[in-house]
N, C-alpha and C. Protein backbone atom coordinates (compact mmCIF):
# COMPACT_ATOMS: atom_id res chain seq x y z
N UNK A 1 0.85 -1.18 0.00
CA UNK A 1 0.00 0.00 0.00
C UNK A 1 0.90 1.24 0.00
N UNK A 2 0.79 2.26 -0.80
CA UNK A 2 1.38 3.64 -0.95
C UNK A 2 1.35 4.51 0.52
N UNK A 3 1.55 5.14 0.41
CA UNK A 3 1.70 6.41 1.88
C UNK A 3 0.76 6.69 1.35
N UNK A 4 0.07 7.02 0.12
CA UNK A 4 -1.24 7.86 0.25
C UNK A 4 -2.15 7.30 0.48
N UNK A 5 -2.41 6.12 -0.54
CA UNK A 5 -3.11 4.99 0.02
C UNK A 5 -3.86 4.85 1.36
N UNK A 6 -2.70 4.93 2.39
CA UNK A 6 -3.01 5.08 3.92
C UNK A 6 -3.21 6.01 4.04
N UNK A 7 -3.79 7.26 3.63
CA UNK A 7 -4.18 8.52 4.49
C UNK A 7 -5.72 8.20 4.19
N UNK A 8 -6.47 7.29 3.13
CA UNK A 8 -7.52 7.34 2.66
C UNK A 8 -8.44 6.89 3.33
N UNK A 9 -9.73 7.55 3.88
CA UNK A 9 -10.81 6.79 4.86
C UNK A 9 -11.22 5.38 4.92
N UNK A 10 -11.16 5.51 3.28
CA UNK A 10 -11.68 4.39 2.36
C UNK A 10 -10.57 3.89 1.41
N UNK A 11 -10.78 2.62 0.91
CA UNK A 11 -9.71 2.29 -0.26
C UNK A 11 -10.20 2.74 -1.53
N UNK A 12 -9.90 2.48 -2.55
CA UNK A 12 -10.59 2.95 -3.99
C UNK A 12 -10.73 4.52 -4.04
N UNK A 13 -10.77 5.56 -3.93
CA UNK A 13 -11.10 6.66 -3.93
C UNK A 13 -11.20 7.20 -5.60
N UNK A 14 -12.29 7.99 -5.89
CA UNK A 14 -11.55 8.59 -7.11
C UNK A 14 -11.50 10.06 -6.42
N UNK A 15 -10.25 10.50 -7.33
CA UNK A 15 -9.58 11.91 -6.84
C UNK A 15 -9.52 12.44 -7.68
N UNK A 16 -9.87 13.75 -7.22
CA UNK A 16 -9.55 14.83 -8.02
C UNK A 16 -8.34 16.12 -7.59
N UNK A 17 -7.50 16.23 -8.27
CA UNK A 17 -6.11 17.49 -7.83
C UNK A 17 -6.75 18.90 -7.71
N UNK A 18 -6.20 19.58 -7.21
CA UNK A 18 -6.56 21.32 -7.09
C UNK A 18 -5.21 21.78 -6.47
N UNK A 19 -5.25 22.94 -7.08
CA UNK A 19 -4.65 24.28 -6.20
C UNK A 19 -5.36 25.06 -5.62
N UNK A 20 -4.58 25.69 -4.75
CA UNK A 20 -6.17 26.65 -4.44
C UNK A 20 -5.33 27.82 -4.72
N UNK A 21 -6.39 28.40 -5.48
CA UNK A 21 -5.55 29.98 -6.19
C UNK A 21 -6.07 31.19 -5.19
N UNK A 22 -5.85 32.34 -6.01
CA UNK A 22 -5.82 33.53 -5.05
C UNK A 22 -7.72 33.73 -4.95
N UNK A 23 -8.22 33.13 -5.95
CA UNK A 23 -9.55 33.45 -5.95
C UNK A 23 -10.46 32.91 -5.02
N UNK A 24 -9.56 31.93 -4.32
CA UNK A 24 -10.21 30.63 -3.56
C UNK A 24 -10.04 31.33 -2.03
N UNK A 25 -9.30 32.42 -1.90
CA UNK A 25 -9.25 32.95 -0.48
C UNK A 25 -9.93 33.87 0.27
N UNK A 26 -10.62 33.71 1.54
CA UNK A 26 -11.11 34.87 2.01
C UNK A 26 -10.44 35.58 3.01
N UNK A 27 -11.61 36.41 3.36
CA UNK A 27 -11.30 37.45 4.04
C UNK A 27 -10.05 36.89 5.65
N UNK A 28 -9.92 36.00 5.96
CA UNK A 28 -9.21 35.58 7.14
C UNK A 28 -7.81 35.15 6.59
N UNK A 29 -7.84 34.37 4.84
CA UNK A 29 -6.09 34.57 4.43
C UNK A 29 -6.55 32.75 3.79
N UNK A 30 -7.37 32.57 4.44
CA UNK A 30 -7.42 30.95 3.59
C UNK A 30 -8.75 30.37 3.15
N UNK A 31 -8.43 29.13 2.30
CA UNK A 31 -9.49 28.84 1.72
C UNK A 31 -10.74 29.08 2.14
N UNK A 32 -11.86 29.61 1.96
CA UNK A 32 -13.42 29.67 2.12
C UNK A 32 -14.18 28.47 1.80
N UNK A 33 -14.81 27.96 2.40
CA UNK A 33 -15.39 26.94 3.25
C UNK A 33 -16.30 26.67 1.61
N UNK A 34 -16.91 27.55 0.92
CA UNK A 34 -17.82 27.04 -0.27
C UNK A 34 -16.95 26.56 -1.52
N UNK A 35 -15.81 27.07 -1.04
CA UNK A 35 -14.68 26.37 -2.35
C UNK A 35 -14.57 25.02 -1.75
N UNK A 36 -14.26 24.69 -0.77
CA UNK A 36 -14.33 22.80 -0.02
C UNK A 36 -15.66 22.86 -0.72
N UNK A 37 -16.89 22.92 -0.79
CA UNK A 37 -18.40 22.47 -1.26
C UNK A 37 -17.72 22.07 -2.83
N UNK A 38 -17.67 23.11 -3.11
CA UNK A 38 -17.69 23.26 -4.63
C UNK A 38 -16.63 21.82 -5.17
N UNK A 39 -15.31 22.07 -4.57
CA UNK A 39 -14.39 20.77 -4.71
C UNK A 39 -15.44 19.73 -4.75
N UNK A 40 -15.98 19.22 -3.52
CA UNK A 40 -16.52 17.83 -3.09
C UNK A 40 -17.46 17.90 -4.21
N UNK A 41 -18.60 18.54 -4.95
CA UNK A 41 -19.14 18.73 -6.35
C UNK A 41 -18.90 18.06 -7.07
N UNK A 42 -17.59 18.99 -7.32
CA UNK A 42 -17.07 18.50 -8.56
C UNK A 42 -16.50 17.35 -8.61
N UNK A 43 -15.57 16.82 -7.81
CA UNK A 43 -15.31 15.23 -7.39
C UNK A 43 -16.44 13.80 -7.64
N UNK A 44 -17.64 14.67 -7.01
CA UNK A 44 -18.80 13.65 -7.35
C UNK A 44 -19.15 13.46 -8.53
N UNK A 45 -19.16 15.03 -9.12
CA UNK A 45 -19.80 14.69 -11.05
C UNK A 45 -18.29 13.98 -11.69
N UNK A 46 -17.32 14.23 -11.44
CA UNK A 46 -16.37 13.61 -12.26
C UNK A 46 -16.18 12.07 -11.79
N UNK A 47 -16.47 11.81 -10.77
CA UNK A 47 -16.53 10.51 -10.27
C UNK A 47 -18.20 9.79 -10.75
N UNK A 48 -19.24 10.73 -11.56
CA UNK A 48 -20.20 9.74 -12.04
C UNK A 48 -20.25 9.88 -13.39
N UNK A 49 -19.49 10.82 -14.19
CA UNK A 49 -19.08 10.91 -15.71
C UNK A 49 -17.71 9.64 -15.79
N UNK A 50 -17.04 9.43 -15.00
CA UNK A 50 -16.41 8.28 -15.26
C UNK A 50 -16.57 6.94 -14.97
N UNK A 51 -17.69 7.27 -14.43
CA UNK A 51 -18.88 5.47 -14.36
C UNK A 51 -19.81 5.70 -15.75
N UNK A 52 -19.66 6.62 -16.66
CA UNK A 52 -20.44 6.58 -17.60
C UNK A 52 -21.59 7.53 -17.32
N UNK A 53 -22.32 8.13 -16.27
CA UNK A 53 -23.15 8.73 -15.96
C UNK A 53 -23.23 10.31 -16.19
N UNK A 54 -22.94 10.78 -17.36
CA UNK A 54 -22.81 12.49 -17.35
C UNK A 54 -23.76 13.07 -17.61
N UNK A 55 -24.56 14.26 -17.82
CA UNK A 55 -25.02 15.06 -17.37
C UNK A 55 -26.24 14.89 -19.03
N UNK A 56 -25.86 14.60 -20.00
CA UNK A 56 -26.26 13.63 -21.35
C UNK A 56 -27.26 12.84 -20.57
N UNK A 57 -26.42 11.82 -20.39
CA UNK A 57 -27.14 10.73 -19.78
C UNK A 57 -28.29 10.99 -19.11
N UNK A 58 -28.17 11.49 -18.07
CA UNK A 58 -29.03 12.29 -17.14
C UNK A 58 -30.66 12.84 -17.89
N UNK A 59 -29.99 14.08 -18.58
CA UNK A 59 -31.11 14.60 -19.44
C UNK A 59 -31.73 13.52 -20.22
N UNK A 60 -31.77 12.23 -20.96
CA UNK A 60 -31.73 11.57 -21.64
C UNK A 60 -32.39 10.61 -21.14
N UNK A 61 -32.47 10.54 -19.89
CA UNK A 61 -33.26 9.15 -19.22
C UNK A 61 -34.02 10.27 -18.01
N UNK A 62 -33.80 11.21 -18.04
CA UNK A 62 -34.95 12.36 -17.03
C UNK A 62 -34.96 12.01 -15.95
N UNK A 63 -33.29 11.49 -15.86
CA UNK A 63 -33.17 11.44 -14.12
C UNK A 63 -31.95 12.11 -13.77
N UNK A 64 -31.83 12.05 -12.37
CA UNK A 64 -30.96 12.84 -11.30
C UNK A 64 -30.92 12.79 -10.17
N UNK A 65 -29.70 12.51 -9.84
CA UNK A 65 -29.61 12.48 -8.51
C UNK A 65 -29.13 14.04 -8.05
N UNK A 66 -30.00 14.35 -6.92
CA UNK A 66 -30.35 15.36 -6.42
C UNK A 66 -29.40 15.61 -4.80
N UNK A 67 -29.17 16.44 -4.58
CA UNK A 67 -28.65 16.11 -3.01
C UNK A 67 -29.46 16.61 -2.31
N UNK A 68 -29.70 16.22 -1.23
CA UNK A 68 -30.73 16.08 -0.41
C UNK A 68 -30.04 16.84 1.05
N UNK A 69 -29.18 16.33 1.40
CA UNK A 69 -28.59 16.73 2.77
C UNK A 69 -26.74 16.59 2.30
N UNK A 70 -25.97 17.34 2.99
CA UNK A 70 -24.61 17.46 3.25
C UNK A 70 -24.57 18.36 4.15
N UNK A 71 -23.31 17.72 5.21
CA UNK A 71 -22.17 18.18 6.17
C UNK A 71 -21.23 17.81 5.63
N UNK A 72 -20.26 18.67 6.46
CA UNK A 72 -18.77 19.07 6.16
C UNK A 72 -18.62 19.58 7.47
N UNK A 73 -17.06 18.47 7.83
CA UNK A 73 -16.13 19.08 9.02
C UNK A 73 -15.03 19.47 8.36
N UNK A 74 -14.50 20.87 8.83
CA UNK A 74 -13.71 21.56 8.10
C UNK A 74 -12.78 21.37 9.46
N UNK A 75 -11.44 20.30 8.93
CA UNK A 75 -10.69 20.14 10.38
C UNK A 75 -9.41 21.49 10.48
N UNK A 76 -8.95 21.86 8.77
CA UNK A 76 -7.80 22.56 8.86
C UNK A 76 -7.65 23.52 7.63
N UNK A 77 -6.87 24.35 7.81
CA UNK A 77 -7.16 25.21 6.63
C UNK A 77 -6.12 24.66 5.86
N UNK A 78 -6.24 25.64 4.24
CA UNK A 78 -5.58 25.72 3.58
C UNK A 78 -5.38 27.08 2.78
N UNK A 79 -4.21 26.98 2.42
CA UNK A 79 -4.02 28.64 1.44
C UNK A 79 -3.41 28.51 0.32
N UNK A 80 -3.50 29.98 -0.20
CA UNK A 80 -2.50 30.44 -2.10
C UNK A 80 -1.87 28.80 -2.28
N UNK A 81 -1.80 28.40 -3.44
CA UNK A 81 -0.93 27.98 -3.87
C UNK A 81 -0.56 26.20 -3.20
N UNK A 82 -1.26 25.76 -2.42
CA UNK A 82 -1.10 24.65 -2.00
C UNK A 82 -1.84 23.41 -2.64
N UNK A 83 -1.24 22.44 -3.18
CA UNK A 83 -2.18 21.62 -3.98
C UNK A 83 -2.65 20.20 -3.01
N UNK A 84 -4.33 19.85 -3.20
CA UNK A 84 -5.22 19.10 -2.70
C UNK A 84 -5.63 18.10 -3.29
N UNK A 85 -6.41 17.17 -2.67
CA UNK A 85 -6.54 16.59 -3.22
C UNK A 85 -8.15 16.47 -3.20
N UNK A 86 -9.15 15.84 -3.63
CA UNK A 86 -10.64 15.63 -3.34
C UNK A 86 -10.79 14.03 -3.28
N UNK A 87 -11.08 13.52 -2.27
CA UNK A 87 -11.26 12.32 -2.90
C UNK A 87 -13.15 11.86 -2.25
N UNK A 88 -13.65 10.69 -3.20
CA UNK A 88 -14.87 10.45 -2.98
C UNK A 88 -15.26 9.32 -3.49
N UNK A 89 -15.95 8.25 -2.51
CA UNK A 89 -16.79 7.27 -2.48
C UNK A 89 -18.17 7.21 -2.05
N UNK A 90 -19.08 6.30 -3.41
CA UNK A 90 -20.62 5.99 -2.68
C UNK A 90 -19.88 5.04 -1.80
N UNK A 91 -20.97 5.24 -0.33
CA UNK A 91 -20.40 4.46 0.60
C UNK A 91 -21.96 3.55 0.82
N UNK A 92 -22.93 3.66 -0.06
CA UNK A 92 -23.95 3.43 0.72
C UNK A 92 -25.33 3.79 -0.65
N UNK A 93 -26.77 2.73 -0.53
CA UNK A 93 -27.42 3.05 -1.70
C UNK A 93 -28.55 2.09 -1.15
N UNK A 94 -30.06 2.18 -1.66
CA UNK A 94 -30.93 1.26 -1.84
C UNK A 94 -31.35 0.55 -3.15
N UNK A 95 -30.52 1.23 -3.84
CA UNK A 95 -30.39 0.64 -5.73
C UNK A 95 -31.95 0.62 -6.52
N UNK A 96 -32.59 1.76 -4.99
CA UNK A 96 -33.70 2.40 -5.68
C UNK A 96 -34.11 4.19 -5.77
N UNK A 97 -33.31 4.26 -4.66
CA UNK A 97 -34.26 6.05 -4.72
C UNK A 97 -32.68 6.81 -4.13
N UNK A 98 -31.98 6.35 -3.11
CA UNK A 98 -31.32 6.59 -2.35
C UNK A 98 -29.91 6.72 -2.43
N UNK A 99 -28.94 7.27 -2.55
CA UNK A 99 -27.31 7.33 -2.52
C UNK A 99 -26.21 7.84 -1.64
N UNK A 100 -25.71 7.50 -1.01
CA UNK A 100 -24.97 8.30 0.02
C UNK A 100 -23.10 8.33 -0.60
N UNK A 101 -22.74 9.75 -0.38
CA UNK A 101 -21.45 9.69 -0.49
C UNK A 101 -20.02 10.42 0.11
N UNK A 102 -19.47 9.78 0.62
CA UNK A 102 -18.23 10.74 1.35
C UNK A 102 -17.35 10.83 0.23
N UNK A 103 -16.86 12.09 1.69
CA UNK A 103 -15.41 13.29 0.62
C UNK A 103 -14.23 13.31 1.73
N UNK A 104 -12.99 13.15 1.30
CA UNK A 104 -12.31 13.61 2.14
C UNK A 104 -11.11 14.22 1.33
N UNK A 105 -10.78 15.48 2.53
CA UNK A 105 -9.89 16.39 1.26
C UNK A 105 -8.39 16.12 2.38
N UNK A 106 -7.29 16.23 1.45
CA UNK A 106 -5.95 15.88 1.53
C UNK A 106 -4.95 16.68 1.29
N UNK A 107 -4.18 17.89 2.14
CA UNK A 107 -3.37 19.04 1.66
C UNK A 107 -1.67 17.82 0.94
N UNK A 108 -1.77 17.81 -0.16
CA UNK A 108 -0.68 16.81 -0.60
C UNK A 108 1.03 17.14 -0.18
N UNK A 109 1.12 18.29 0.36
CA UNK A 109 2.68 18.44 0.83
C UNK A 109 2.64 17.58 2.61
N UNK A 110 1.93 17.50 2.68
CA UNK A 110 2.10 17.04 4.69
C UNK A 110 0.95 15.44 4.71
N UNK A 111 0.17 15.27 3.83
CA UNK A 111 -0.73 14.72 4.00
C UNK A 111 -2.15 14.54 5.07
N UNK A 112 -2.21 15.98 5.43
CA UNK A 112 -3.26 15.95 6.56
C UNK A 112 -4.86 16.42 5.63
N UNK A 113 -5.48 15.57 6.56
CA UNK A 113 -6.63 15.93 6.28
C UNK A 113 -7.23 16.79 6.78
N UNK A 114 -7.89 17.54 5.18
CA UNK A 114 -8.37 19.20 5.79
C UNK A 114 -9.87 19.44 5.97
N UNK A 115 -10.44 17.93 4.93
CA UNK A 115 -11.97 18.10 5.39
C UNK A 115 -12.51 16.48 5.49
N UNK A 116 -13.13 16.70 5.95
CA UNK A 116 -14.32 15.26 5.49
C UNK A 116 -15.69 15.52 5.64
N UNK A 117 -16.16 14.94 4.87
CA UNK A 117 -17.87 15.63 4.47
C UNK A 117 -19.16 14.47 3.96
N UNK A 118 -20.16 14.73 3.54
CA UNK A 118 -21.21 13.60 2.76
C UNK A 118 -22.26 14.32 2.51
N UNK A 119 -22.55 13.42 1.51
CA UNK A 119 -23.45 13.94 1.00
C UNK A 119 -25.05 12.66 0.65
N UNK A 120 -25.80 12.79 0.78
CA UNK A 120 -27.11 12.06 0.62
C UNK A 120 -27.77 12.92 -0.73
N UNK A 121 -28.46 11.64 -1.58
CA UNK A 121 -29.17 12.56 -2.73
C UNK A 121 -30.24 10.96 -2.87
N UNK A 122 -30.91 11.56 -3.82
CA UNK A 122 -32.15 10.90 -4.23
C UNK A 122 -32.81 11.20 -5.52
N UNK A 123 -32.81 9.99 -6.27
CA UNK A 123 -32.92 9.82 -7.81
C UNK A 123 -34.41 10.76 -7.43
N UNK A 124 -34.44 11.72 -8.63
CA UNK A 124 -35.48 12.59 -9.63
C UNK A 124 -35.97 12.34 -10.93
N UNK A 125 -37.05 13.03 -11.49
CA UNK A 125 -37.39 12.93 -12.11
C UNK A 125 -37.01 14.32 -12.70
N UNK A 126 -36.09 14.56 -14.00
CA UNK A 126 -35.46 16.43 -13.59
C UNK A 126 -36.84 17.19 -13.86
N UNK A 127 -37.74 16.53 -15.33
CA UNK A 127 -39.11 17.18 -15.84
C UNK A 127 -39.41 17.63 -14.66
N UNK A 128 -39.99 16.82 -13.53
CA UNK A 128 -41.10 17.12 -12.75
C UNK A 128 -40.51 17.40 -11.22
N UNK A 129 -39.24 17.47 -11.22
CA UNK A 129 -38.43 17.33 -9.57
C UNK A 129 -38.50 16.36 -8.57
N UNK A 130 -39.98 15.10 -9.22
CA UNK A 130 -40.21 14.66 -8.02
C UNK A 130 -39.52 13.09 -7.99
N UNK A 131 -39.57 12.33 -6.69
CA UNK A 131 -38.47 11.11 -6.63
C UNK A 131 -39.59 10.36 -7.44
N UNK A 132 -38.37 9.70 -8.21
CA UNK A 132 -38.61 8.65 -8.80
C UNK A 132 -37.23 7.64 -8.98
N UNK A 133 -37.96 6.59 -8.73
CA UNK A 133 -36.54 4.91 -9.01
C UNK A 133 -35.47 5.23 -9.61
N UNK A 134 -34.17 4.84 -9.59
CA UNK A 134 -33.18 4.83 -10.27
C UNK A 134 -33.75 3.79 -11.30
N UNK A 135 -33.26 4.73 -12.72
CA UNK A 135 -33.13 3.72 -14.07
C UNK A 135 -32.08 2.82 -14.16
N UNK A 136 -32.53 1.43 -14.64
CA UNK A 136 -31.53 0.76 -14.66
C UNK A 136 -29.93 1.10 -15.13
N UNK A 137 -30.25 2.03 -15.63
CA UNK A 137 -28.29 2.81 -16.23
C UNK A 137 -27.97 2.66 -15.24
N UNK A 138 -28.71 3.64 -13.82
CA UNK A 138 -28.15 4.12 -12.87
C UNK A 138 -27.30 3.27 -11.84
N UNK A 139 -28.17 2.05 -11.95
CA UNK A 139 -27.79 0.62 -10.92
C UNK A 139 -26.59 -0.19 -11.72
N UNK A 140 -26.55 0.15 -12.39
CA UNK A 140 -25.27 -0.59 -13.39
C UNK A 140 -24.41 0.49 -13.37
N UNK A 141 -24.57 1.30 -13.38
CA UNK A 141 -23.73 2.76 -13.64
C UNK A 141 -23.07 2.79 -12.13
N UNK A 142 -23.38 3.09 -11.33
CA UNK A 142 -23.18 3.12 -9.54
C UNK A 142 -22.75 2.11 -9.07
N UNK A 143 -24.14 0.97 -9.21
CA UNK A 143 -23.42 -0.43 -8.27
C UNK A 143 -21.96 -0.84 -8.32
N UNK A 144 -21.69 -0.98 -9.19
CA UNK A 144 -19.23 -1.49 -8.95
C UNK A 144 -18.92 -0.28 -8.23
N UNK A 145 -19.49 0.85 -8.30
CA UNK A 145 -18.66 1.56 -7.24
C UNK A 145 -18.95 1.58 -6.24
N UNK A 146 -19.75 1.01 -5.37
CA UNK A 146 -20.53 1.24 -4.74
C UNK A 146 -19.35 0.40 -3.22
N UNK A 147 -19.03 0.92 -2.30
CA UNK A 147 -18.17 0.30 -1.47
C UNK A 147 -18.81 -0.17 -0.10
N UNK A 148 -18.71 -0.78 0.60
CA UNK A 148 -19.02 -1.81 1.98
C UNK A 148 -18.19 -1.12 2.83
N UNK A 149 -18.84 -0.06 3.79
CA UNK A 149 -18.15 -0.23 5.03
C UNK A 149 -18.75 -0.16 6.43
């Protein structure tokens, strides 16, 4: 197993890299708490466009997973110029309505963890907003990633 490997909540992670630039800073000198949101986001859509699931797809079968609820513990900061990591697993699903998924973020020079977070969502219907079943894409699309812990 790698050193990074072991910093990971979970095994398998897909990750996503960042810097955090000057735009990413607030008023106190370090990262702002909606740029961690925005990361963990984007981690998730790039982690369901590479199960095949993109935003096509989506429109195309008139579903979506929606988020429903997220927290975030913000354990440590970060600033200018330091590169991160995002990482994110479904940890959890009813392979009908339901999806759960953690984030945990990784400052890559020290390896500490700067956040950990989740998120809950629930297949839609996008036409009408309201829940409806995951389409079979979705259960084939999700289930292999789908991790036991």
């Amino acid at each position: 197993m790698s050193e990074l490997e072991a910093l990971w909540d979970h095994p398998g992670p897909f990750v996503v890299e960042h810097r955090v630039s000057p735009e990413d800073i607030d008023g106190l000198d370090h990262t702002n708490n909606t740029v961690y949101v925005k990361w963990c986001e984007q981690a998730a859509w790039g982690h369901s466009v590479s199960l095949g699931l993109d935003l096509d797809c989506y429109r195309r079968l008139d579903r979506a997973m929606a988020i429903t609820h997220a927290e975030y513990d913000y354990l440590q900061a970060s600033r200018a110029g330091e590169d991160l990591l995002t990482a994110t697993w479904i940890v959890g699903w009813d392979r009908k309505l339901t999806m759960e998924r953690r984030f945990q973020i990784i400052r890559s020079a020290d390896g500490v963890t700067l956040l950990r977070g989740g998120m809950r969502f629930a297949c839609i219907e996008i036409s009408t907003g309201r829940p409806r079943r995951m389409p079979a894409e979705f259960v084939e699309g999700y289930g292999p990633a789908v991790i036991g812990i």
